[in-house]
Protein backbone atom coordinates (compact mmCIF):
# COMPACT_ATOMS: atom_id res chain seq x y z
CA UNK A 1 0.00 0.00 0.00
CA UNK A 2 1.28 3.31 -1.08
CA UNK A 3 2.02 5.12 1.83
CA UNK A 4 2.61 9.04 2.59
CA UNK A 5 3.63 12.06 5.17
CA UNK A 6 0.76 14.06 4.59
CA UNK A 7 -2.30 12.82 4.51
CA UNK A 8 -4.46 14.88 1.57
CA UNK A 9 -2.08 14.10 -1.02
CA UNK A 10 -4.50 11.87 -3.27
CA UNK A 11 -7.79 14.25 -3.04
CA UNK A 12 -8.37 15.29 -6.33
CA UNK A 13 -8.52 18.88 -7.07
CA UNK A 14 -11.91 20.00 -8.35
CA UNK A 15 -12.12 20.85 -11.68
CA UNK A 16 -14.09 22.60 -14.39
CA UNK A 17 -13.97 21.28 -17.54
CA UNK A 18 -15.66 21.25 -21.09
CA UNK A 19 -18.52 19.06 -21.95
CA UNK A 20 -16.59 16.47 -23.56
CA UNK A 21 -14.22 16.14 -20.70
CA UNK A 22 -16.52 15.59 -18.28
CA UNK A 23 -17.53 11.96 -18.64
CA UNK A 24 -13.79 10.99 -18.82
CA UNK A 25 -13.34 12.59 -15.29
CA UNK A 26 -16.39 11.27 -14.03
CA UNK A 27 -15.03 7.53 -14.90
CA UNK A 28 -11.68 8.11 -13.85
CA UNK A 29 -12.68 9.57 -10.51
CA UNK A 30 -14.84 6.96 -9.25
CA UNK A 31 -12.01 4.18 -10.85
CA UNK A 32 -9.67 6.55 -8.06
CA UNK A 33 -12.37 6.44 -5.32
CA UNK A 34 -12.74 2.47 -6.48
CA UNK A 35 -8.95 1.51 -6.19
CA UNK A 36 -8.89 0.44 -9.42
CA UNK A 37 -5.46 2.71 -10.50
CA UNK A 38 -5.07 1.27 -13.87
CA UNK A 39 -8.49 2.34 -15.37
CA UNK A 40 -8.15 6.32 -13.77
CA UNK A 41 -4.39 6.50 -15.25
CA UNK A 42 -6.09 4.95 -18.93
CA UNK A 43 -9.11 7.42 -18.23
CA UNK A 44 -7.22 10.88 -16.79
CA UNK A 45 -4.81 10.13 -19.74
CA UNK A 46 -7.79 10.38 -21.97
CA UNK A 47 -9.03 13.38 -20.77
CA UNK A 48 -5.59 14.73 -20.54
CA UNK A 49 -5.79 14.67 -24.61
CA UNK A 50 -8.95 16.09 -24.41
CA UNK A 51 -8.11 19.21 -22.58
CA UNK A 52 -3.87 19.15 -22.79
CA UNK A 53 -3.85 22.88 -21.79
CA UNK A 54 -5.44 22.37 -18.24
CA UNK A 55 -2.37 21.09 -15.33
CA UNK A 56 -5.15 20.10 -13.22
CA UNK A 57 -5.84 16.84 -14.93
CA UNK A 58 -1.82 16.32 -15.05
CA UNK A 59 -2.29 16.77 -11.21
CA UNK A 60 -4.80 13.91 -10.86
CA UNK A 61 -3.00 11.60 -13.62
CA UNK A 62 0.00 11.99 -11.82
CA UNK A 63 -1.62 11.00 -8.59
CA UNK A 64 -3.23 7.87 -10.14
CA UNK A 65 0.27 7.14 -11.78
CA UNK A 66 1.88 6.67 -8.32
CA UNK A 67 -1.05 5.50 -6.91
CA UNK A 68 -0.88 2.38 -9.15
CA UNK A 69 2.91 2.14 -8.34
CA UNK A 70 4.22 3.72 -11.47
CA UNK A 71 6.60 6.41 -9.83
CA UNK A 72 9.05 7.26 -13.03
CA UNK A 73 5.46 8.54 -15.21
CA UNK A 74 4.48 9.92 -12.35
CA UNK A 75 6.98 12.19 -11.52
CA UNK A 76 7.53 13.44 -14.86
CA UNK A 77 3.51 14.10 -15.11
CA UNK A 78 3.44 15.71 -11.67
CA UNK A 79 6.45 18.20 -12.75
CA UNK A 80 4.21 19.91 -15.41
CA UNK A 81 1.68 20.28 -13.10
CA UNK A 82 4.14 21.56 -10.85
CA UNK A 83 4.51 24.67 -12.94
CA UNK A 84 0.97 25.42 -12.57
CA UNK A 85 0.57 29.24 -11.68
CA UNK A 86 -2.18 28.18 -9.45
CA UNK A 87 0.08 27.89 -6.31
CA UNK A 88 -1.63 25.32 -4.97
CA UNK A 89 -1.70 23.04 -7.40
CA UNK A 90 2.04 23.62 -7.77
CA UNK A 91 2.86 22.95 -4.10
CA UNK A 92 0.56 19.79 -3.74
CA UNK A 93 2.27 18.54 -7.00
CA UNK A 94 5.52 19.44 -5.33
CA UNK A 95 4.58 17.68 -2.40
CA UNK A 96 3.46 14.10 -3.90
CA UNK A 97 6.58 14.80 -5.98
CA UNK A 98 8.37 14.54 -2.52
CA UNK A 99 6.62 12.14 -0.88
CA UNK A 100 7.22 9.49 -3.88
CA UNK A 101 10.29 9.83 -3.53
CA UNK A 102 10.42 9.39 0.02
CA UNK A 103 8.36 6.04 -1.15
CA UNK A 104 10.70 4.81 -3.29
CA UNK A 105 13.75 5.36 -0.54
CA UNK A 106 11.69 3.04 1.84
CA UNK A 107 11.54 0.66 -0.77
CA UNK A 108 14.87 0.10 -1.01
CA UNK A 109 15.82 0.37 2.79
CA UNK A 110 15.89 -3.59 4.36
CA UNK A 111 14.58 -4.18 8.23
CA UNK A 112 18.45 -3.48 9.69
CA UNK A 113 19.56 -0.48 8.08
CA UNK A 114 23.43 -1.34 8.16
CA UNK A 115 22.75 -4.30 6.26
CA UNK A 116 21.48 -2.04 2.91
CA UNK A 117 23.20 -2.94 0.14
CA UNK A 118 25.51 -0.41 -0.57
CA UNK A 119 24.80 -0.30 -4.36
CA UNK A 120 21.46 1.19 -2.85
CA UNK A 121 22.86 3.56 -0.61
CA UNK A 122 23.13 6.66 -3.02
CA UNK A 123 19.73 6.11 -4.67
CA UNK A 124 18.30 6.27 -0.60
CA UNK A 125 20.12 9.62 -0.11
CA UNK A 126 18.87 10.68 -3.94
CA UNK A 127 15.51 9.97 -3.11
CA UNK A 128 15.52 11.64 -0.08
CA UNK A 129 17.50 14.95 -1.16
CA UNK A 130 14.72 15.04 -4.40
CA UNK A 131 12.07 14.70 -1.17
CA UNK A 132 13.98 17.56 1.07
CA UNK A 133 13.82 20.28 -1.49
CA UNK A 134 10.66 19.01 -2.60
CA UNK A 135 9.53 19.89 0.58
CA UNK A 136 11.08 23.65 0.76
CA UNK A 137 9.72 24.27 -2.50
CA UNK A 138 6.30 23.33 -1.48
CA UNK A 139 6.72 25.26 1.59
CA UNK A 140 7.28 28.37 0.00
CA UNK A 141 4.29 28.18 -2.48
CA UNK A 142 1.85 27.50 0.35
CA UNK A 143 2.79 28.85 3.73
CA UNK A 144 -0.29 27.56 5.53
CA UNK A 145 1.30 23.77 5.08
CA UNK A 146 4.56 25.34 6.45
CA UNK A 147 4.70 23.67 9.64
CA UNK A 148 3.74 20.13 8.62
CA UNK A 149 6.31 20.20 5.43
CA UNK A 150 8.87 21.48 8.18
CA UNK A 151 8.14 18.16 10.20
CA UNK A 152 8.51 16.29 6.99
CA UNK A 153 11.58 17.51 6.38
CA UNK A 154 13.01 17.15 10.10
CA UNK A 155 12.24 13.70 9.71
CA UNK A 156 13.98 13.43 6.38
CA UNK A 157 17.06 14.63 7.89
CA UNK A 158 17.13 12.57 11.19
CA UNK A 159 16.43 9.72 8.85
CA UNK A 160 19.33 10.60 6.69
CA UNK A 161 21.18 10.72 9.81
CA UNK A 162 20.68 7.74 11.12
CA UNK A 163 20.87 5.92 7.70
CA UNK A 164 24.44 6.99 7.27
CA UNK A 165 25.29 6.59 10.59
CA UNK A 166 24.12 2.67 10.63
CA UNK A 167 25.46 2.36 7.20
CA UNK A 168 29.79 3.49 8.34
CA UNK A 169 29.30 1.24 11.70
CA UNK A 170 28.14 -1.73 9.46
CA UNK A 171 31.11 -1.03 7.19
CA UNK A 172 33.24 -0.80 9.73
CA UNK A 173 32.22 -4.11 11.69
CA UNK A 174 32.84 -5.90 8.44
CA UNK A 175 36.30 -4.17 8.16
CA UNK A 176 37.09 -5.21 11.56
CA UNK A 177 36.10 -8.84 10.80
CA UNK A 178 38.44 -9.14 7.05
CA UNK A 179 41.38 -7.49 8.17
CA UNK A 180 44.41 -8.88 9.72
CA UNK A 181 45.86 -6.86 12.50
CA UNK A 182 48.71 -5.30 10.71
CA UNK A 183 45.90 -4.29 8.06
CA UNK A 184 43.73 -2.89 10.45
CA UNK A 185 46.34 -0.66 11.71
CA UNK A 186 46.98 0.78 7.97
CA UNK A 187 43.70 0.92 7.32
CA UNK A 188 43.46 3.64 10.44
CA UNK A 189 46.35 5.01 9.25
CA UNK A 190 45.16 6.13 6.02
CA UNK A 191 41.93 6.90 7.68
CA UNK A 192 43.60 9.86 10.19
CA UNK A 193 45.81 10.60 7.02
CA UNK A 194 42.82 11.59 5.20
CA UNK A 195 41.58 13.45 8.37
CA UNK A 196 45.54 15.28 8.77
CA UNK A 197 45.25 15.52 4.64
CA UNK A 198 42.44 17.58 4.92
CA UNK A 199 43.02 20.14 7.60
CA UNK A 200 46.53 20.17 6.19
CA UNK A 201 44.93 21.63 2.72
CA UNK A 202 42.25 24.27 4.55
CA UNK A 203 44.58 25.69 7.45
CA UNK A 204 46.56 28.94 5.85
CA UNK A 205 42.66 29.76 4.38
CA UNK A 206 41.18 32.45 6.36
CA UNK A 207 38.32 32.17 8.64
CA UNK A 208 35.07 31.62 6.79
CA UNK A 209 31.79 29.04 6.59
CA UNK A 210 33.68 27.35 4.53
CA UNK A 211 36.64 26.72 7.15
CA UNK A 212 34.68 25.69 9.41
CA UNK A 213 32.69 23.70 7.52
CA UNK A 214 35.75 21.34 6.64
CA UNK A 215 36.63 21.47 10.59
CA UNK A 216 33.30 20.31 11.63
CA UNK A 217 33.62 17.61 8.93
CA UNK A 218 37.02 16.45 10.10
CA UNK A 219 35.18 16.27 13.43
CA UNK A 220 32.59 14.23 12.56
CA UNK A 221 35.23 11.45 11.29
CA UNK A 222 37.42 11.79 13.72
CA UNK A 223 34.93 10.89 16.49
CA UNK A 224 33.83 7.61 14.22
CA UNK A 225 38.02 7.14 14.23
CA UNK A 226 38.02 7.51 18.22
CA UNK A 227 34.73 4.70 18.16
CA UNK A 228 37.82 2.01 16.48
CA UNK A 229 40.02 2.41 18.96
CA UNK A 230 38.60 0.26 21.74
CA UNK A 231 38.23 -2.81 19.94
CA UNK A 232 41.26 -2.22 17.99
CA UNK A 233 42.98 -2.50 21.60
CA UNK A 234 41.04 -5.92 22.82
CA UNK A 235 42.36 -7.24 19.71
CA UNK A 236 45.96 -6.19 20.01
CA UNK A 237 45.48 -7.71 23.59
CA UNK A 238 43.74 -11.06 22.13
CA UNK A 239 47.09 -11.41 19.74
CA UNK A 240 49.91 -10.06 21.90
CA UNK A 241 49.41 -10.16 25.44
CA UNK A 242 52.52 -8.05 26.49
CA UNK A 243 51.09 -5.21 28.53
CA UNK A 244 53.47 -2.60 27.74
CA UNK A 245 52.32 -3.50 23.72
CA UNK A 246 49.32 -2.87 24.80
CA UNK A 247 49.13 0.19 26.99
CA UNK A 248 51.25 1.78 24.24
CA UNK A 249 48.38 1.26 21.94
CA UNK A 250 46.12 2.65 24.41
CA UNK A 251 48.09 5.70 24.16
CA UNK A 252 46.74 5.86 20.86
CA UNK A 253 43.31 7.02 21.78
CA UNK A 254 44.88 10.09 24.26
CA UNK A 255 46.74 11.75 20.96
CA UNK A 256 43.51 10.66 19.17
CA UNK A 257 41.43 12.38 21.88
CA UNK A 258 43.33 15.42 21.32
CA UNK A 259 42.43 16.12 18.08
CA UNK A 260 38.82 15.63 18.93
CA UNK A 261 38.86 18.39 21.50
CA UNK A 262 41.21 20.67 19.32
CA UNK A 263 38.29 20.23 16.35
CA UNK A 264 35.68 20.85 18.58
CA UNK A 265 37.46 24.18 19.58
CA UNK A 266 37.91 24.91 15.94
CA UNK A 267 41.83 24.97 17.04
CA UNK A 268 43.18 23.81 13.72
CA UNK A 269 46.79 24.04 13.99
CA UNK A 270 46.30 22.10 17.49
CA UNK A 271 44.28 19.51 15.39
CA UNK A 272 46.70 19.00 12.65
CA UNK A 273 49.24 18.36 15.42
CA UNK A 274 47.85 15.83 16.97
CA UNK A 275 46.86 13.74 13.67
CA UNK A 276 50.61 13.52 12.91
CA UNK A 277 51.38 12.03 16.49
CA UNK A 278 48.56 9.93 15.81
CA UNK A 279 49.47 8.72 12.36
CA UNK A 280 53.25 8.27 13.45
CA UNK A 281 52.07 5.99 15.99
CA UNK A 282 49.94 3.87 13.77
CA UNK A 283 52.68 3.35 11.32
CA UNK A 284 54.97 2.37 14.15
CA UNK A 285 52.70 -0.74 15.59
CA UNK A 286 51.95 -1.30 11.91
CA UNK A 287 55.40 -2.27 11.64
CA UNK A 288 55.91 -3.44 14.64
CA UNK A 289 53.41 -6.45 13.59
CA UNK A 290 54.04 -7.16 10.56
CA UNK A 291 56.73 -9.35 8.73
CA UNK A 292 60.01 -9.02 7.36
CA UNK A 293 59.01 -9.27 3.67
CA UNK A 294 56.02 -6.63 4.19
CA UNK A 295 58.47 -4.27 6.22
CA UNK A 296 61.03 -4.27 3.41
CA UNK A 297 58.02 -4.07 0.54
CA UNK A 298 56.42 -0.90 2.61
CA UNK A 299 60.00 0.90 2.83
CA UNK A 300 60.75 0.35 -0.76
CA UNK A 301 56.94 1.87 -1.99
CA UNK A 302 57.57 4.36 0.45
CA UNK A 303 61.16 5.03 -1.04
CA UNK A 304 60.09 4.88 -4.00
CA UNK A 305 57.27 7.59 -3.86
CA UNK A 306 59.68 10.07 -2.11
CA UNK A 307 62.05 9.76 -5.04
CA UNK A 308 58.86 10.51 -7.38
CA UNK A 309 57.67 13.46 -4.95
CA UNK A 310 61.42 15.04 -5.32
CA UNK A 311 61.96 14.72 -8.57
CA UNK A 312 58.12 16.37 -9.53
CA UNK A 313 59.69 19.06 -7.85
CA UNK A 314 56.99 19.19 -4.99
CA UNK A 315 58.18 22.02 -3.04
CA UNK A 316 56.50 21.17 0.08
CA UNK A 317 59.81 19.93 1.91
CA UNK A 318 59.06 19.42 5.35
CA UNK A 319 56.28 17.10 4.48
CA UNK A 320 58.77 15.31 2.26
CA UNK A 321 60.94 15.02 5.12
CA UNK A 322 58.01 14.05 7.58
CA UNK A 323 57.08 11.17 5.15
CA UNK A 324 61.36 10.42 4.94
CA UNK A 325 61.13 9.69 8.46
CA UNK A 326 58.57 6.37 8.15
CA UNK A 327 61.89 4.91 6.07
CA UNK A 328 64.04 5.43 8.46
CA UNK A 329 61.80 3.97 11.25
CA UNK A 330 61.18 1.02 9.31
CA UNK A 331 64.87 -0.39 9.03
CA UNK A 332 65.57 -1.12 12.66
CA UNK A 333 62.31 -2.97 12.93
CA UNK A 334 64.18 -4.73 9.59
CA UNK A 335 67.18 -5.56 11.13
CA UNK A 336 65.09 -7.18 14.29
CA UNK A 337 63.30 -9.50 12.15
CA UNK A 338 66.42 -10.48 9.87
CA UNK A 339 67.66 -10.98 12.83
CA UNK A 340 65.42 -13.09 14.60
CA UNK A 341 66.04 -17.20 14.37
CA UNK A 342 63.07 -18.85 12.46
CA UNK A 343 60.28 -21.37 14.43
CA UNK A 344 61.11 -25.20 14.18
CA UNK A 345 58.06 -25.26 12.17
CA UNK A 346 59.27 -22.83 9.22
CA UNK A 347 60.93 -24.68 6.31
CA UNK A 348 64.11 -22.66 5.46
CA UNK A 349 64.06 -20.65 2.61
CA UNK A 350 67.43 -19.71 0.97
CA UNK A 351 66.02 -16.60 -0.94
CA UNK A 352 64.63 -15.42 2.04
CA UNK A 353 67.62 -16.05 3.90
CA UNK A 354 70.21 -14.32 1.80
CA UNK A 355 66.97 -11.26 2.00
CA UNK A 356 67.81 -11.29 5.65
CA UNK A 357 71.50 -11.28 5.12
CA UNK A 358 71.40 -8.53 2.52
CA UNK A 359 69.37 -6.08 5.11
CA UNK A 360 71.73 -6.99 8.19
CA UNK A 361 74.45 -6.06 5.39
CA UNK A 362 72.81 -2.49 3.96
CA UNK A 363 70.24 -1.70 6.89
CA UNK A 364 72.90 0.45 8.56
CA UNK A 365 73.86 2.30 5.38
CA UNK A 366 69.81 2.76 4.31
CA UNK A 367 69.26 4.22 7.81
CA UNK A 368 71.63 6.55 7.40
CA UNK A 369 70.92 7.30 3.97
CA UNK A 370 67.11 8.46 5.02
CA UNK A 371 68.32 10.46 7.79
CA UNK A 372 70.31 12.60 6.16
CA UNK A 373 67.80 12.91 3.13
CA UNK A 374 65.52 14.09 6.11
CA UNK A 375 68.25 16.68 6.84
CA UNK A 376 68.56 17.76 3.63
CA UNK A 377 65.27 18.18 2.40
CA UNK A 378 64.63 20.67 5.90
CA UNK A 379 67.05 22.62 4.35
CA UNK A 380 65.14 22.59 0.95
CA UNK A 381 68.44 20.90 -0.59
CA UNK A 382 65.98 18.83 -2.48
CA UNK A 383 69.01 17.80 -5.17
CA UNK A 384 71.37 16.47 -2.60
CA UNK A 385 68.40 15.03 -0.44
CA UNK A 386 67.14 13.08 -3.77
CA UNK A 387 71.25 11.46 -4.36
CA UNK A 388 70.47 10.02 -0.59
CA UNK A 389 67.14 9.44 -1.71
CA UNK A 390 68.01 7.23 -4.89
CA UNK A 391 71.26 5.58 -2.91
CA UNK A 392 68.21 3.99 -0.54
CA UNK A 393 66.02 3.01 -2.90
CA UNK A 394 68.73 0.97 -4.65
CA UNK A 395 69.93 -0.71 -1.63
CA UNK A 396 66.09 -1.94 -0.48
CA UNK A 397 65.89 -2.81 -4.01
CA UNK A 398 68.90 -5.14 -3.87
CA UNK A 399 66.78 -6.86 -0.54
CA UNK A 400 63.61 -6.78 -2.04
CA UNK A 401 65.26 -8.61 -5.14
CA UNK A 402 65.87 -11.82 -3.20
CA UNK A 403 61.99 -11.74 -1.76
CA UNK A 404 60.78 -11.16 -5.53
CA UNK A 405 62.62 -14.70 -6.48
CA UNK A 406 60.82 -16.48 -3.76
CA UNK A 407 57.47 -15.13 -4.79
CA UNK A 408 57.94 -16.61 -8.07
CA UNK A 409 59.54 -19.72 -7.56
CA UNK A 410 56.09 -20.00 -5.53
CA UNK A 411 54.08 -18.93 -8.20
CA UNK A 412 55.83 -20.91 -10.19
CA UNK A 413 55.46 -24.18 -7.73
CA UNK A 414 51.88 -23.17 -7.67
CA UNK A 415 51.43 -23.15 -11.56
CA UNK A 416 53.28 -26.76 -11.96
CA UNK A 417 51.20 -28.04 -9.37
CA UNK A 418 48.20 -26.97 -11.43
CA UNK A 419 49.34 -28.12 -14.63
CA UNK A 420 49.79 -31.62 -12.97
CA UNK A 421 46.28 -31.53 -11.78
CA UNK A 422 45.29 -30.53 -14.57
CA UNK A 423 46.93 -33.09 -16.58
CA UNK A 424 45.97 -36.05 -13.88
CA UNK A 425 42.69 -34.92 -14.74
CA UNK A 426 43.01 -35.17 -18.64
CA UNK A 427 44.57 -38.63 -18.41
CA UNK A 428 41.99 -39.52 -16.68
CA UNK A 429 39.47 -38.35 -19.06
CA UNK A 430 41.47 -39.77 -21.46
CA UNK A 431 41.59 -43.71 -19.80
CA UNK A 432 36.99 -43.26 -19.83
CA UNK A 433 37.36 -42.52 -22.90
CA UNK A 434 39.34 -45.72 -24.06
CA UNK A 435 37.77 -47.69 -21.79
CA UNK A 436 34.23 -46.53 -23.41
CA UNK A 437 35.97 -46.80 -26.63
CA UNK A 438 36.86 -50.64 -25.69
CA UNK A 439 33.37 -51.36 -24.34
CA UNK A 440 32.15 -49.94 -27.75
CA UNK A 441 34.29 -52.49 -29.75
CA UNK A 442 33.08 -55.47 -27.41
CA UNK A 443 29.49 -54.68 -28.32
CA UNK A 444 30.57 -54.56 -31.96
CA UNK A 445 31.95 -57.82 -31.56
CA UNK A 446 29.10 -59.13 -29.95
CA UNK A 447 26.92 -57.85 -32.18
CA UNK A 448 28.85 -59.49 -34.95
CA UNK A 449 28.94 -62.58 -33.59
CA UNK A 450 25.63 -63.10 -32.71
CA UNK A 451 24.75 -61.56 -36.51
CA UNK A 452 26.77 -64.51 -37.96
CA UNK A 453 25.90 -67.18 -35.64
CA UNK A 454 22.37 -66.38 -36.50
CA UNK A 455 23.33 -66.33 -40.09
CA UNK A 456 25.19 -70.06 -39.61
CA UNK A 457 21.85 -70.92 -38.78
CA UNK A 458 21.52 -71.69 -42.51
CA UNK A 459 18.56 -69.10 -42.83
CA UNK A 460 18.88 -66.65 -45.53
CA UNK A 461 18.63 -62.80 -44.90
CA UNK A 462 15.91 -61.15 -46.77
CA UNK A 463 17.34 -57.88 -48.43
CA UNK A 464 15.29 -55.84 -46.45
CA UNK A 465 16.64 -57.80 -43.34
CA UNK A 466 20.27 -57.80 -44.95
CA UNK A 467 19.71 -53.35 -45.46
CA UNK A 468 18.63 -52.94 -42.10
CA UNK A 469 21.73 -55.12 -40.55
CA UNK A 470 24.18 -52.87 -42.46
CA UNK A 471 22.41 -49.34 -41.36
CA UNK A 472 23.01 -50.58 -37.69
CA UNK A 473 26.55 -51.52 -38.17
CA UNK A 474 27.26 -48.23 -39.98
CA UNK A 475 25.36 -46.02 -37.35
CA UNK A 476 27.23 -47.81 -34.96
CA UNK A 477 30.33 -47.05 -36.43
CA UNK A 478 30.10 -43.41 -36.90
CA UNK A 479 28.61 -43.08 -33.30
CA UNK A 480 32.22 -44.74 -32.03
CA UNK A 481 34.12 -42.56 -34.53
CA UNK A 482 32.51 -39.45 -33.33
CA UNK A 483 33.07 -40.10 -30.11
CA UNK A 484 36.85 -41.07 -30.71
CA UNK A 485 36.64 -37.60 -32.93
CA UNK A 486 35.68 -35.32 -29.71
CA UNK A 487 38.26 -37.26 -27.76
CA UNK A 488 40.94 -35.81 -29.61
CA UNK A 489 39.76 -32.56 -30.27
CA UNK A 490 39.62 -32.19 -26.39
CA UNK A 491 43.15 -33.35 -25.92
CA UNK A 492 44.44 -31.38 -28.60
CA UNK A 493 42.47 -28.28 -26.93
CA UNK A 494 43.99 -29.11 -23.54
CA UNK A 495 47.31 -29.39 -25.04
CA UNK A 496 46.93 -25.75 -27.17
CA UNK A 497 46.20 -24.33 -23.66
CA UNK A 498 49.11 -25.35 -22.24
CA UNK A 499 51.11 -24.41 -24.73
CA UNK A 500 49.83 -20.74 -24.98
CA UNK A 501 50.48 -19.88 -21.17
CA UNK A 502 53.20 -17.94 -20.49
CA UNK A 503 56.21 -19.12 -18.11
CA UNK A 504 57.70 -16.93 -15.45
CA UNK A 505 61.08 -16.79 -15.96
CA UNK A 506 64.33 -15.10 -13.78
CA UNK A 507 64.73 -11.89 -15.22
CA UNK A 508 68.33 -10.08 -14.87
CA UNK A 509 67.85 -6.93 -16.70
């Protein structure tokens, strides 16, 4: 049942019409009264033709259109009428206009509102910004429904609201559920990133709605941030008990706690402080937690972005050297885990072993190298900075190199494990298919045999009996050869496709 804010949005307007018009109206306004949608949109469309000139009828055909559930006709019907210079007609058309689209946001909202789909979610908010101005429109035109449209549109917001606010916690549950540890960590990263990114771009502005606009926004996600924080911190303690690992993370939400209060004060410079802390921090357990490959993966991206950043002549240095310093905390978490002696468990790996030996070897040099870049790029020496910058890269490349060989003799491992499968498979195939082949000669045999021991029976064939023997041996025949036929096309198939895939191979260029 079709289901509205306001209560008089189906009466019909009255209407005074020529002879020929009437009839048609008559019909279609009992078939309204009646229920019976389908007729009044057939008979309103009628009289439409009839009398094209007067909105009122585009009024009540719009109304029947949505009525009968047909909300695209109706809107477009209910937006000529909406031009009416009768302003009420224009604000009741305004205000079905509104309400069916408030209709078909309900429509798409399930019983738990996190659990929308979120290809739905920006047709909801559509629907509902359509109904908003709607609304004020409508409002404006006819002042005595001020008060209820002002209701309407209260509730549109709170519902809005709440929609959005169900919709990021159910997002976030589910991000809290696929991520590893070390992955939720850089996923809060980037999130406070974003936030630093952000009040980073709008600080030097001066003072205007706009500026505080983007504070109050930066706010607003911070204080979803601050909501991670707890549970991030029961699951650092379910995964590594150490208290002091775990009170360090809890230090987390105090930096995180500060920005709040800073944004909240519209004390930007305060804010953007405290985001850095807090993204430093984040980085550093990130690390902390993950392996040795990923460590030595991040530090070369990271290198390799800083070497981008210099050479695109980004003259924002002391960011450059703020993002320098995540290198350089990396490599002593390196050296720890090249360091460490692997579990009984772990097979040993010689290309991840000489990885280990090359970043005890160059860890002390790529340190070094970073900090000095640092240096240099504080002093807006961006050439010199970049030589340390390049010098770094190529050493965590010469690491990274040995990791990259492991991956694909994996890969590789993986493929010729598939391959076999594959082929275990084929031969498989292939033994049915002589074994049906074989079963298929037997009956041929049989069939033989029993065709001449019936003919030793000194009986002679008629021809029609002789013709009919012979089209059964021959569709035989071609039903064994066809099947032989499809046997080899299939193996010659398999065999293209394994000829056409491509081989990694060790590259030294």
């Amino acid at each position: 049942m079709y289901r509205t804010f306001l209560l008089f949005l189906f009466v019909l307007l009255p209407l005074t019409l020529r002879a020929e018009s009437t009839a048609l109206l008559e019909r279609g306004t009992a078939s309204f009264a009646d229920g019976d949608y389908a007729h009044a949109v057939t008979t309103f469309s009628e009289a439409e033709k009839e009398s094209p000139g007067d909105l009122r009828i585009a009024y009540n055909l719009g109304a029947a259109q949505a009525a009968s559930g047909n909300f695209a006709d109706a809107v477009a019907t209910l937006r000529k009428s909406a031009l009416a210079k009768d302003a009420e007609l224009a604000a009741k058309s305004l205000i079905l206009i509104g309400d069916i689209a408030v209709t078909q946001a309900r429509l798409l909202v399930v019983p738990e509102p996190g659990e929308t789909p979120p290809q739905d979610r920006p047709t909801i908010l559509t629907n509902l910004a359509v109904a908003e101005q709607s609304y004020i429109e409508a409002m404006e035109l006819q002042p005595s429904e001020a008060e209820t449209l002002r209701r309407n549109i209260e509730q549109i917001r709170a519902w809005k609201s709440r929609a959005e606010s169900d919709w990021n916690l159910a997002d976030r549950e589910k991000k809290r559920q696929e991520l590893e540890l070390p992955q939720r960590f850089d996923w809060l990263e980037q999130w406070e990133r974003s936030i630093r990114t952000n009040l980073k771009r709008n600080l030097s502005d001066p003072d205007s709605p706009k500026k505080f606009q983007t504070l109050y926004d930066a706010l607003k996600e911070q204080q979803r941030f601050l909501e991670e924080l707890p549970p991030l911190k029961e699951s650092v303690r379910q995964v590594l008990p150490e208290e002091s690992f775990v009170a360090a993370v809890g230090k987390l939400s105090d930096t995180a706690t500060v920005v709040n209060s800073a944004l909240q004060g519209m004390r930007g410079q305060t804010a953007l402080d405290a985001t850095t802390t807090t993204v430093e921090r984040l980085d550093y357990f990130k690390s902390c937690l993950s392996s040795f490959e990923a460590i030595v993966q991040d530090a070369t991206t990271k290198q390799e972005t800083l070497c981008e950043a210099n050479q695109s002549g980004d003259a924002d240095f002391d960011e450059q050297a703020w993002e320098q310093a995540f290198v350089t905390v990396r490599i002593p978490l390196m050296l720890e885990k090249a360091q460490q002696e692997p579990l009984e468990s772990e097979a040993p790996d010689e290309n991840l072993q000489k990885a280990k030996e090359s970043a005890i070897q160059y860890g002390p040099e790529i340190e070094s190298l970073s900090i000095d870049a640092a240096g240099l790029l504080q002093e807006k020496n961006a050439e010199a900075a970049l030589s340390k910058q390049k010098r770094a890269l190529e050493l965590l490349r010469e690491i990274l190199k040995h990791l990259q060989r492991e991956q694909d003799q994996k890969q590789d491992k993986d493929q010729d494990d598939k391959q076999d499968q594959d082929q275990n498979q084929d031969q498989s195939g292939n033994d049915s298919q002589e074994q049906q082949d074989k079963n298929d000669g037997k009956e041929q045999d049989q069939s033989e045999a029993k065709d001449e021991e019936k003919n030793s029976d000194g009986k002679e064939q008629t021809p029609q009996e002789k013709k009919k023997e012979e089209l059964e041996k021959a569709a035989q025949m071609l039903r064994l050869i066809k099947r032989r036929q499809q046997a080899a096309d299939e193996r010659r198939e398999k065999a293209r496709t394994l000829l056409m895939q491509l081989e990694p191979v060790d590259k030294d260029w």
